[in-house]
PDB file of N, CA and C in Angstrom:
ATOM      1  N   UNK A   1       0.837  -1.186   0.000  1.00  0.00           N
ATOM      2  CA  UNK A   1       0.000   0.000   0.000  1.00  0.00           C
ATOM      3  C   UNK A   1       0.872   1.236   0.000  1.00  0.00           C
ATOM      4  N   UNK A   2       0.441   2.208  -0.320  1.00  0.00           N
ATOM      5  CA  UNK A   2       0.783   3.655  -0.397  1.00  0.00           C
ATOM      6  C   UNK A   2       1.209   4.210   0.702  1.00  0.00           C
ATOM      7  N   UNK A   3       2.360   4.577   1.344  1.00  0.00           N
ATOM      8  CA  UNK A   3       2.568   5.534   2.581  1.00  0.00           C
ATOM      9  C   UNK A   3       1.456   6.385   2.451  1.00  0.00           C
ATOM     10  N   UNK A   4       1.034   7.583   1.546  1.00  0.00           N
ATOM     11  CA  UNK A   4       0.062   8.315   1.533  1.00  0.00           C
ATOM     12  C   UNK A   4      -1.111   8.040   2.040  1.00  0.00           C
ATOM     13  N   UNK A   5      -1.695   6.650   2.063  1.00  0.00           N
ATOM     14  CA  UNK A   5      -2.894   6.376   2.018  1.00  0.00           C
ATOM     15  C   UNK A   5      -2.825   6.189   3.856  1.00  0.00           C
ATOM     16  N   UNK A   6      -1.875   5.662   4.175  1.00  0.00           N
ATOM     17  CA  UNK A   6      -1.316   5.337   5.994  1.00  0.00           C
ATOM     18  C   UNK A   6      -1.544   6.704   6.712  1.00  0.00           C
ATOM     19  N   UNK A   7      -0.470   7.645   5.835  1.00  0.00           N
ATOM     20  CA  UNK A   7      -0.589   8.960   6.719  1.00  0.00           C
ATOM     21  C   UNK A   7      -2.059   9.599   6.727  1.00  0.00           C
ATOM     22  N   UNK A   8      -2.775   9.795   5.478  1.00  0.00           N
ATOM     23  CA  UNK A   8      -3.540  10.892   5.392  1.00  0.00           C
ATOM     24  C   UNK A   8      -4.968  10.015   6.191  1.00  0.00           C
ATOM     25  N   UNK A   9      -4.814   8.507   6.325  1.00  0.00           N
ATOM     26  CA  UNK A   9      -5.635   8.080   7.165  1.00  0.00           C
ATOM     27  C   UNK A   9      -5.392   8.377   8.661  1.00  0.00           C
ATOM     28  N   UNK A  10      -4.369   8.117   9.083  1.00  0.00           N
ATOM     29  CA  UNK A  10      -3.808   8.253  10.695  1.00  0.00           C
ATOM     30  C   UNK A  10      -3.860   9.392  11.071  1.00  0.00           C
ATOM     31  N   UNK A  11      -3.878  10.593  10.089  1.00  0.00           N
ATOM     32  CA  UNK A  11      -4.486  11.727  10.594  1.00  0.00           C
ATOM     33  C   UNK A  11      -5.692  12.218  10.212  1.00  0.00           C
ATOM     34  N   UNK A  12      -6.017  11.999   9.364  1.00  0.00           N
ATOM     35  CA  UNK A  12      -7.755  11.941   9.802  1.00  0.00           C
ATOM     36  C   UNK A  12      -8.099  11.295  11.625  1.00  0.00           C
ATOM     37  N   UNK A  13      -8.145  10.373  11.586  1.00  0.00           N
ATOM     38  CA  UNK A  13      -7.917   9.843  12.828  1.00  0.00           C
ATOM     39  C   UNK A  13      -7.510  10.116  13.794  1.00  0.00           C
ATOM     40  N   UNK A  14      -6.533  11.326  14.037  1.00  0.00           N
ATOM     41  CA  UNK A  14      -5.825  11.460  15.346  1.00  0.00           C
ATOM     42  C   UNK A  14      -6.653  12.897  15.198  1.00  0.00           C
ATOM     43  N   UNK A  15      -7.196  13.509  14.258  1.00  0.00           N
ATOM     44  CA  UNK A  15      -8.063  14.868  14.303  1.00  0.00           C
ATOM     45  C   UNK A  15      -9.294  14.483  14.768  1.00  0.00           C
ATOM     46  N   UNK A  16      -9.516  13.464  14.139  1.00  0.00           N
ATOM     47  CA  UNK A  16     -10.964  13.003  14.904  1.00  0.00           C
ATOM     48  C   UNK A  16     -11.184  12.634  16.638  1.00  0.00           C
ATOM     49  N   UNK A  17     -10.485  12.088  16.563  1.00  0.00           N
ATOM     50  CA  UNK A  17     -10.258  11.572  18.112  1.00  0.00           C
ATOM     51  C   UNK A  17      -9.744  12.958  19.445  1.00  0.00           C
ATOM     52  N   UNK A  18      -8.921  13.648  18.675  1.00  0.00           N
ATOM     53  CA  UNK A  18      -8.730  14.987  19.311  1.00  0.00           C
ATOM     54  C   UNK A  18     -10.006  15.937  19.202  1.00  0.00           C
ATOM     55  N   UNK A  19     -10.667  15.703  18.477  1.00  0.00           N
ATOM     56  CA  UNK A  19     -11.716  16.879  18.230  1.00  0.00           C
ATOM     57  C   UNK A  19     -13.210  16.581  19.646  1.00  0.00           C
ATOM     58  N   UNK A  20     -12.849  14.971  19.657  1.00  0.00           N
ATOM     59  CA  UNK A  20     -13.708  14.286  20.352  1.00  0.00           C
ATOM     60  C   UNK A  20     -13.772  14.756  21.195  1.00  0.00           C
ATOM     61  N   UNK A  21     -12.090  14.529  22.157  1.00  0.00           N
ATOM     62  CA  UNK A  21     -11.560  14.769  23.336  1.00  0.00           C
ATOM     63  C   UNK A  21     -11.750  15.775  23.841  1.00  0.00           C
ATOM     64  N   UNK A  22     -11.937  16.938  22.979  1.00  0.00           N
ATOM     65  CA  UNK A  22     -12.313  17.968  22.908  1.00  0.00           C
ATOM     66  C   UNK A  22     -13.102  18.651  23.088  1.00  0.00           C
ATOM     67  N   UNK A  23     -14.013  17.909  22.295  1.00  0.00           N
ATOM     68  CA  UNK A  23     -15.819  18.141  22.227  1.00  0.00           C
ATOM     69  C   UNK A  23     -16.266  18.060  23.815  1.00  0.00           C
ATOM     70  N   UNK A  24     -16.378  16.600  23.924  1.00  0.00           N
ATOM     71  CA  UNK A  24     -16.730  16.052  25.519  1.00  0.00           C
ATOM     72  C   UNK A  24     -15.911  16.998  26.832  1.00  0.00           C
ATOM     73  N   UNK A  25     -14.299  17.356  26.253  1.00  0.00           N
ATOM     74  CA  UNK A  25     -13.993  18.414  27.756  1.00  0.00           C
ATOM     75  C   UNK A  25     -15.172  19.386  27.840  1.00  0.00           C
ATOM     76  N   UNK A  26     -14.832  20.196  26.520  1.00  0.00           N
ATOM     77  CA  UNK A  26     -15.976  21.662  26.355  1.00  0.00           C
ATOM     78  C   UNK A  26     -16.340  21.688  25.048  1.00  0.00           C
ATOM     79  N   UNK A  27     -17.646  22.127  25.050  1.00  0.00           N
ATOM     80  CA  UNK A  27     -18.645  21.455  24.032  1.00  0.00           C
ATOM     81  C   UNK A  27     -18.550  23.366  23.023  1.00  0.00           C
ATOM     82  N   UNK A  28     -18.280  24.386  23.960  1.00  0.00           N
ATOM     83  CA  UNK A  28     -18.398  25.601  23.424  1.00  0.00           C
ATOM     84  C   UNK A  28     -17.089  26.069  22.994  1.00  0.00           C
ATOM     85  N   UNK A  29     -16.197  25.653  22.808  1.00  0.00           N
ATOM     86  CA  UNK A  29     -14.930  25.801  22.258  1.00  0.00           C
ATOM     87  C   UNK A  29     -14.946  26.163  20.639  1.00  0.00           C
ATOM     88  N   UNK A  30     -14.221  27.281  20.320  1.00  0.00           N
ATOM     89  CA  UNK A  30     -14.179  27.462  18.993  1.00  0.00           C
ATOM     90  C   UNK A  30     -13.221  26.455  18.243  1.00  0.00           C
ATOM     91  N   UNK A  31     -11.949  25.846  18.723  1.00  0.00           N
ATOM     92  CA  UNK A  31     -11.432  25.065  18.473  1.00  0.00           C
ATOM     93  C   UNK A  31     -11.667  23.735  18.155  1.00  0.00           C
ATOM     94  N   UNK A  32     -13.215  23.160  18.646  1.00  0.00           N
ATOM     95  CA  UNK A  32     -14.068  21.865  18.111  1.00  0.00           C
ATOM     96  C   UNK A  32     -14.040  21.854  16.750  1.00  0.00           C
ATOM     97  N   UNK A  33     -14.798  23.563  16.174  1.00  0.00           N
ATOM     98  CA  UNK A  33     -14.849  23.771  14.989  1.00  0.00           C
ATOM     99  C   UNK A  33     -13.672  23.229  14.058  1.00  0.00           C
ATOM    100  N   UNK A  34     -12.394  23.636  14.478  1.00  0.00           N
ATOM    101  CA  UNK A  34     -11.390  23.676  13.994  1.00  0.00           C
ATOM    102  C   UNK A  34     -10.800  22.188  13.419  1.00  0.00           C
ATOM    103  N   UNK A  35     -10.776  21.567  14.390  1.00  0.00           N
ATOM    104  CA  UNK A  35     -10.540  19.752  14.641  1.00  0.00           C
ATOM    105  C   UNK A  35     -11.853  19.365  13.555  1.00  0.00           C
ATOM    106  N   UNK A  36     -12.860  19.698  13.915  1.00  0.00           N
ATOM    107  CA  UNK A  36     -13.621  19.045  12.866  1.00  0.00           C
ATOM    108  C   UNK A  36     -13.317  19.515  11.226  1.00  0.00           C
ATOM    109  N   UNK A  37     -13.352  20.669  10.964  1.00  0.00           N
ATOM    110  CA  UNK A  37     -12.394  21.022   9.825  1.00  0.00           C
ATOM    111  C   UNK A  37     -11.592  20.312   9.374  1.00  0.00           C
ATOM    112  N   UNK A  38     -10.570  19.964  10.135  1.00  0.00           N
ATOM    113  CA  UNK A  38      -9.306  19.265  10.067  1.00  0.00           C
ATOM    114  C   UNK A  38      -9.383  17.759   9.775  1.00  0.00           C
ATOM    115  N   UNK A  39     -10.478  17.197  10.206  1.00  0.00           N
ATOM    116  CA  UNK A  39     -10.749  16.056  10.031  1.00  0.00           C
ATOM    117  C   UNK A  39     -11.621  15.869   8.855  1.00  0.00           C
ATOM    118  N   UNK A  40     -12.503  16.367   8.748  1.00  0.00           N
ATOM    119  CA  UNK A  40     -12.910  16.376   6.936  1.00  0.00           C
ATOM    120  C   UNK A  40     -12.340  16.510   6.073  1.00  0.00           C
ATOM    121  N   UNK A  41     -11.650  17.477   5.865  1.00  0.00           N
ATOM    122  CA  UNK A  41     -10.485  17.494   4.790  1.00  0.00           C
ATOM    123  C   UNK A  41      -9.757  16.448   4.935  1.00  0.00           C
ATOM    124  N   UNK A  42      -9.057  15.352   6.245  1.00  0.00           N
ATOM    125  CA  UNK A  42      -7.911  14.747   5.244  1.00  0.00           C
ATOM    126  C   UNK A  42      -9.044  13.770   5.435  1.00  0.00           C
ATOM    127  N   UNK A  43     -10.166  13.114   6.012  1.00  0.00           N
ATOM    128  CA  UNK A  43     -10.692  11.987   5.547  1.00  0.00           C
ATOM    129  C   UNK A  43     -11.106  12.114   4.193  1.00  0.00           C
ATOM    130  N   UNK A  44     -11.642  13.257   3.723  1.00  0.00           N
ATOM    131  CA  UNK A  44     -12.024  13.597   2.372  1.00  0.00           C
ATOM    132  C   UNK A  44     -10.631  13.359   1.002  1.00  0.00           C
ATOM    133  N   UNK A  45      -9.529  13.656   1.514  1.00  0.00           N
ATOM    134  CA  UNK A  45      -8.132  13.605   1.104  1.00  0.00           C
ATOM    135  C   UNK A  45      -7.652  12.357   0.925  1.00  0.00           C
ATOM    136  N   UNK A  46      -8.193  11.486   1.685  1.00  0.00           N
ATOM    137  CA  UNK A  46      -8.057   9.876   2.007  1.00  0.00           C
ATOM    138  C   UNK A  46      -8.895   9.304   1.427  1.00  0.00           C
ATOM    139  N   UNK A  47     -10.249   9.328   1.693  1.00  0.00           N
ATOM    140  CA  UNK A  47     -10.936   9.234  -0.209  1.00  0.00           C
ATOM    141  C   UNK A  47     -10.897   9.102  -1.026  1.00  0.00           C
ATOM    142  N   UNK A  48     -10.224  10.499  -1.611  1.00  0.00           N
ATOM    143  CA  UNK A  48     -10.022  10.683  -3.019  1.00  0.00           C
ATOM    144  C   UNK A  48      -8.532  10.028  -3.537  1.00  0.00           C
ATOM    145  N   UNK A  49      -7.449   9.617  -2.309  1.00  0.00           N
ATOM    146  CA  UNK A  49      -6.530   9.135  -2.390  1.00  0.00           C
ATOM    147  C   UNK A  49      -6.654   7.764  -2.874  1.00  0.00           C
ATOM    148  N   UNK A  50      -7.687   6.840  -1.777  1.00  0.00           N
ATOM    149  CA  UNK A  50      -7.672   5.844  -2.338  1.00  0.00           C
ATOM    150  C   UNK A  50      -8.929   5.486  -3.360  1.00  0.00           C
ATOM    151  N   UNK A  51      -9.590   6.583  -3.545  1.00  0.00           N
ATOM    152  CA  UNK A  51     -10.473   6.172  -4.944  1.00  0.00           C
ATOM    153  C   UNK A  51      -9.390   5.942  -6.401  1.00  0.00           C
ATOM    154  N   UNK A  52      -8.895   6.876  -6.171  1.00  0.00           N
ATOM    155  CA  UNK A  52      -7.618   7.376  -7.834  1.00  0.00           C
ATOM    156  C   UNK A  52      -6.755   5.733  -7.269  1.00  0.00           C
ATOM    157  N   UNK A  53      -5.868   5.898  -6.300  1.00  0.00           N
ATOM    158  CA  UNK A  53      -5.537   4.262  -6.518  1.00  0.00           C
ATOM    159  C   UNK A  53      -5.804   3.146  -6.605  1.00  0.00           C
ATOM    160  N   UNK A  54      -6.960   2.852  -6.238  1.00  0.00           N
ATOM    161  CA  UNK A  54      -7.395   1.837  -6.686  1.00  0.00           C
ATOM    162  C   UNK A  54      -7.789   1.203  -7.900  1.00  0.00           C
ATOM    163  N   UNK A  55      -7.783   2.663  -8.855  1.00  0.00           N
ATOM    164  CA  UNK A  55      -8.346   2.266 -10.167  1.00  0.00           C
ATOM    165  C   UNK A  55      -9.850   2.151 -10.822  1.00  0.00           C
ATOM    166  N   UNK A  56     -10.539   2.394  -9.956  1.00  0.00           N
ATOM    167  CA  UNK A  56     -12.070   1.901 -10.122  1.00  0.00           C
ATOM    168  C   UNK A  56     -13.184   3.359 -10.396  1.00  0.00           C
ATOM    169  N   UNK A  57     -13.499   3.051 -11.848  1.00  0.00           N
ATOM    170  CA  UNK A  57     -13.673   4.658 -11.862  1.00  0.00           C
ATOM    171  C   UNK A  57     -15.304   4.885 -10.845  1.00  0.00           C
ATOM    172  N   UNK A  58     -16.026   3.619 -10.747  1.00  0.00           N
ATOM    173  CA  UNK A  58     -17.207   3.854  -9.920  1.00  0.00           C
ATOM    174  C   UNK A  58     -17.405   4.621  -8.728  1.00  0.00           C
ATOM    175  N   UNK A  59     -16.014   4.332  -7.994  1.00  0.00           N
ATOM    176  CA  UNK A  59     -15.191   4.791  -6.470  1.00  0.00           C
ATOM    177  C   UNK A  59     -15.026   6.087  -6.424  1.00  0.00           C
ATOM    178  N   UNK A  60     -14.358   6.791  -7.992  1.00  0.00           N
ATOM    179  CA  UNK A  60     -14.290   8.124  -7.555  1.00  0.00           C
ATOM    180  C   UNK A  60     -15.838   9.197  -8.058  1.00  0.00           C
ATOM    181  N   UNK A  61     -16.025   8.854  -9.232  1.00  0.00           N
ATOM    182  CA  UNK A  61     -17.580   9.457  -9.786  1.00  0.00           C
ATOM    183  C   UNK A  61     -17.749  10.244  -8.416  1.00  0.00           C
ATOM    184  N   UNK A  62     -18.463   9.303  -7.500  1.00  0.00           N
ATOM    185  CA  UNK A  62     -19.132   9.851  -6.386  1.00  0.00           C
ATOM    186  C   UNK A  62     -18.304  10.832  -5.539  1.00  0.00           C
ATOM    187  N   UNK A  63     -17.250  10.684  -5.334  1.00  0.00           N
ATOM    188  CA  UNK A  63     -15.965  11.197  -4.300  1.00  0.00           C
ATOM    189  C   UNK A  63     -16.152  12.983  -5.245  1.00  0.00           C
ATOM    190  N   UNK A  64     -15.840  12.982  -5.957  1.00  0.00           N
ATOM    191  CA  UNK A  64     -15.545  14.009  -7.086  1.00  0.00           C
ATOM    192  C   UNK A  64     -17.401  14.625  -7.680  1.00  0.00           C
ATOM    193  N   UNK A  65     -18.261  14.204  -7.422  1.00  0.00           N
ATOM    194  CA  UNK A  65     -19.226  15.012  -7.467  1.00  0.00           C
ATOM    195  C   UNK A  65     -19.737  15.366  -5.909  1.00  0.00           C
ATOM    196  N   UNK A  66     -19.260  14.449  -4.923  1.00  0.00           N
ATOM    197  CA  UNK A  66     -19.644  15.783  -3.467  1.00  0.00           C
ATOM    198  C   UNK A  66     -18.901  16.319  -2.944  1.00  0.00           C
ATOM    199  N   UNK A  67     -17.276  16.403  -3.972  1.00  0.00           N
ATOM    200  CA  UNK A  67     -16.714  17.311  -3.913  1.00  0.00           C
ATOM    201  C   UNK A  67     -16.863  18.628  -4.349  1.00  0.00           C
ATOM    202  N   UNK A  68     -17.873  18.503  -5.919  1.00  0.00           N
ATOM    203  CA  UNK A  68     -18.385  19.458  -6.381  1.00  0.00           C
ATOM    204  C   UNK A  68     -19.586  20.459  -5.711  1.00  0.00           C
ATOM    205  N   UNK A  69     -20.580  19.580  -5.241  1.00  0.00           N
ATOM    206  CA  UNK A  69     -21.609  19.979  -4.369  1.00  0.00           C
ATOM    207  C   UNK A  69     -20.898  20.934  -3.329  1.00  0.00           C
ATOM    208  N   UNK A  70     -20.173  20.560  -2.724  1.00  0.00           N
ATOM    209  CA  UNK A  70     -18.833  21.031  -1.384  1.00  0.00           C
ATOM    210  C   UNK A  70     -18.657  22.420  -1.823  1.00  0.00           C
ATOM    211  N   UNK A  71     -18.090  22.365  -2.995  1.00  0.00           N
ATOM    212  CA  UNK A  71     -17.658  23.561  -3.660  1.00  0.00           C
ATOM    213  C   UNK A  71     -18.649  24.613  -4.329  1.00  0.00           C
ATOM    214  N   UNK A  72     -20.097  23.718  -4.874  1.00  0.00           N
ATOM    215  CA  UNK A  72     -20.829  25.578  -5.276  1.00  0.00           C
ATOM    216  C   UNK A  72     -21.578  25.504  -3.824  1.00  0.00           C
ATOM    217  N   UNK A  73     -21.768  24.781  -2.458  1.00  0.00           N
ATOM    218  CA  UNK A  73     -22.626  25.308  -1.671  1.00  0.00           C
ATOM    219  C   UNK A  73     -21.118  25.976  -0.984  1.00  0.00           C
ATOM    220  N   UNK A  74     -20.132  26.213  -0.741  1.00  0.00           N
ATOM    221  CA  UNK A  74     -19.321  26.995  -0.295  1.00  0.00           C
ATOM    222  C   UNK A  74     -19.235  28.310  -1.382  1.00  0.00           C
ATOM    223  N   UNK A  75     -19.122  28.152  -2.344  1.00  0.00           N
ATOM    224  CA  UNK A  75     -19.634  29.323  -3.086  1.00  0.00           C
ATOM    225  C   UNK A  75     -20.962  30.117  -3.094  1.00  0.00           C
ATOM    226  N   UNK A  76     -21.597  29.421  -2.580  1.00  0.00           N
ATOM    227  CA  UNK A  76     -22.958  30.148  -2.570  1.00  0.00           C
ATOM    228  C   UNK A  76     -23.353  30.713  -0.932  1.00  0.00           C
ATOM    229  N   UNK A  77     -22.656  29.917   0.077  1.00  0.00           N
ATOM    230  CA  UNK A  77     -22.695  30.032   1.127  1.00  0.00           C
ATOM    231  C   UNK A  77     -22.107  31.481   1.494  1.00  0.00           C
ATOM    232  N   UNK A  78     -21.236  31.608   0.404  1.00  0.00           N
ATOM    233  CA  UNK A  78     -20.385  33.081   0.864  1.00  0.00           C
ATOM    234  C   UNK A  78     -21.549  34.012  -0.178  1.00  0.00           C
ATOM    235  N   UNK A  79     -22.090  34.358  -0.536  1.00  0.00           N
ATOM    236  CA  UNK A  79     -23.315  34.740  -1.384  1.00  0.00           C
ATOM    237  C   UNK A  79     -23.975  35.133  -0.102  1.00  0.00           C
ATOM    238  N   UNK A  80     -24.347  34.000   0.479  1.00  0.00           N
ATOM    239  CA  UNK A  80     -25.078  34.105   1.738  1.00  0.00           C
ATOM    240  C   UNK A  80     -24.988  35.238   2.778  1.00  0.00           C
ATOM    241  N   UNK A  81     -24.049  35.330   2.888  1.00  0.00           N
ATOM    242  CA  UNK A  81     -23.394  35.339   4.370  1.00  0.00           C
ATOM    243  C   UNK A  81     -22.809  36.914   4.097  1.00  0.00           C
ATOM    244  N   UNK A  82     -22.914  37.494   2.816  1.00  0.00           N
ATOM    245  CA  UNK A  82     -23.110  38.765   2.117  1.00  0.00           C
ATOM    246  C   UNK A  82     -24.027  39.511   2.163  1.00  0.00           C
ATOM    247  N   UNK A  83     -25.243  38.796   1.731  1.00  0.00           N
ATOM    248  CA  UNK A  83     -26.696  39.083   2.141  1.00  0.00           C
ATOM    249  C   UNK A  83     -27.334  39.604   3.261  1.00  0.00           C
ATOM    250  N   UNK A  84     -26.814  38.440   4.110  1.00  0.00           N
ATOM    251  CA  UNK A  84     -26.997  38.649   6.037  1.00  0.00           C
ATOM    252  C   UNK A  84     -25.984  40.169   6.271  1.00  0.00           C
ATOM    253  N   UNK A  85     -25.171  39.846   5.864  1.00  0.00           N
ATOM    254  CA  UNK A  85     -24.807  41.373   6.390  1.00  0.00           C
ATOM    255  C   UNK A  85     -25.190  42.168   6.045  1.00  0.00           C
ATOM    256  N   UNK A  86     -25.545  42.484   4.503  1.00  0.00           N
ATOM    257  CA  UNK A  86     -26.027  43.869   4.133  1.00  0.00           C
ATOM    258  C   UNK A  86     -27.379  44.237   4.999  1.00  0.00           C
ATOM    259  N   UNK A  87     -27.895  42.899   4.840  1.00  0.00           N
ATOM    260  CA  UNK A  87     -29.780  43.019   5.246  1.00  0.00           C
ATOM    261  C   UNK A  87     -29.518  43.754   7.357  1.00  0.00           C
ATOM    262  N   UNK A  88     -28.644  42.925   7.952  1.00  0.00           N
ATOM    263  CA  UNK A  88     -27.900  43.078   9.552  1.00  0.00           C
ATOM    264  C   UNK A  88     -27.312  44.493   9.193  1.00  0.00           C
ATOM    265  N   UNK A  89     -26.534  45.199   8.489  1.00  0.00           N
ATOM    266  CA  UNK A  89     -25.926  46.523   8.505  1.00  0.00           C
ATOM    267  C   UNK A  89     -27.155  47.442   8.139  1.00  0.00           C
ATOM    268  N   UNK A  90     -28.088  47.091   7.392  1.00  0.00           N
ATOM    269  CA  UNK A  90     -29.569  48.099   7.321  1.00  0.00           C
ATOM    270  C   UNK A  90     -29.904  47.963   7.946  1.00  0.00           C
ATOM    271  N   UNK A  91     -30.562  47.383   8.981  1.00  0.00           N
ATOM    272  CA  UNK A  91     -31.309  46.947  10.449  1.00  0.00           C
ATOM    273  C   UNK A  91     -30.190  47.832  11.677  1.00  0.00           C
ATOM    274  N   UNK A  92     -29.095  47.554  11.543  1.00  0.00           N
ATOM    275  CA  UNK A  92     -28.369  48.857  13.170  1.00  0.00           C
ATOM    276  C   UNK A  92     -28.263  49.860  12.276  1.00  0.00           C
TER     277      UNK A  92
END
């Protein structure tokens, strides 16, 4: 197997498990956010790692269209979040 596929799993994993540890100390921590971040991306990274190696184009199709989804609702999300302010800066 791939070193790549070892690492970008074992840290997915050690973000997850830290984020946990985390969660359960204090649940209001901005830093939960963060760990969970951290852990989507490389499980998502680990994915797409071992979809492309394996060879199997069925494996990635899916990997690579909710990657796409990922990408226009983060594009649109910032659309959003434009809106809220203008509409929040007319209101004070």
């Amino acid at each position: 197997m791939d070193p790549t596929i070892w690492l970008t799993g074992s840290l997915a994993l050690l973000l997850m498990m830290i984020g946990l540890a985390s969660y359960f100390h204090e649940r209001r921590r901005l830093s939960n956010g963060i760990w969970l971040n951290g852990f989507v991306l490389c499980a998502g990274g680990w994915l797409l790692i071992v979809a492309v190696s394996s060879g199997q184009m069925w494996l990635l199709i899916p990997i690579l269209l909710l990657g796409l989804i990922l990408l226009v609702a983060f594009a649109l999300g910032i659309y959003g979040v434009i809106i809220f302010l203008l509409h929040n800066a007319r209101q004070v």
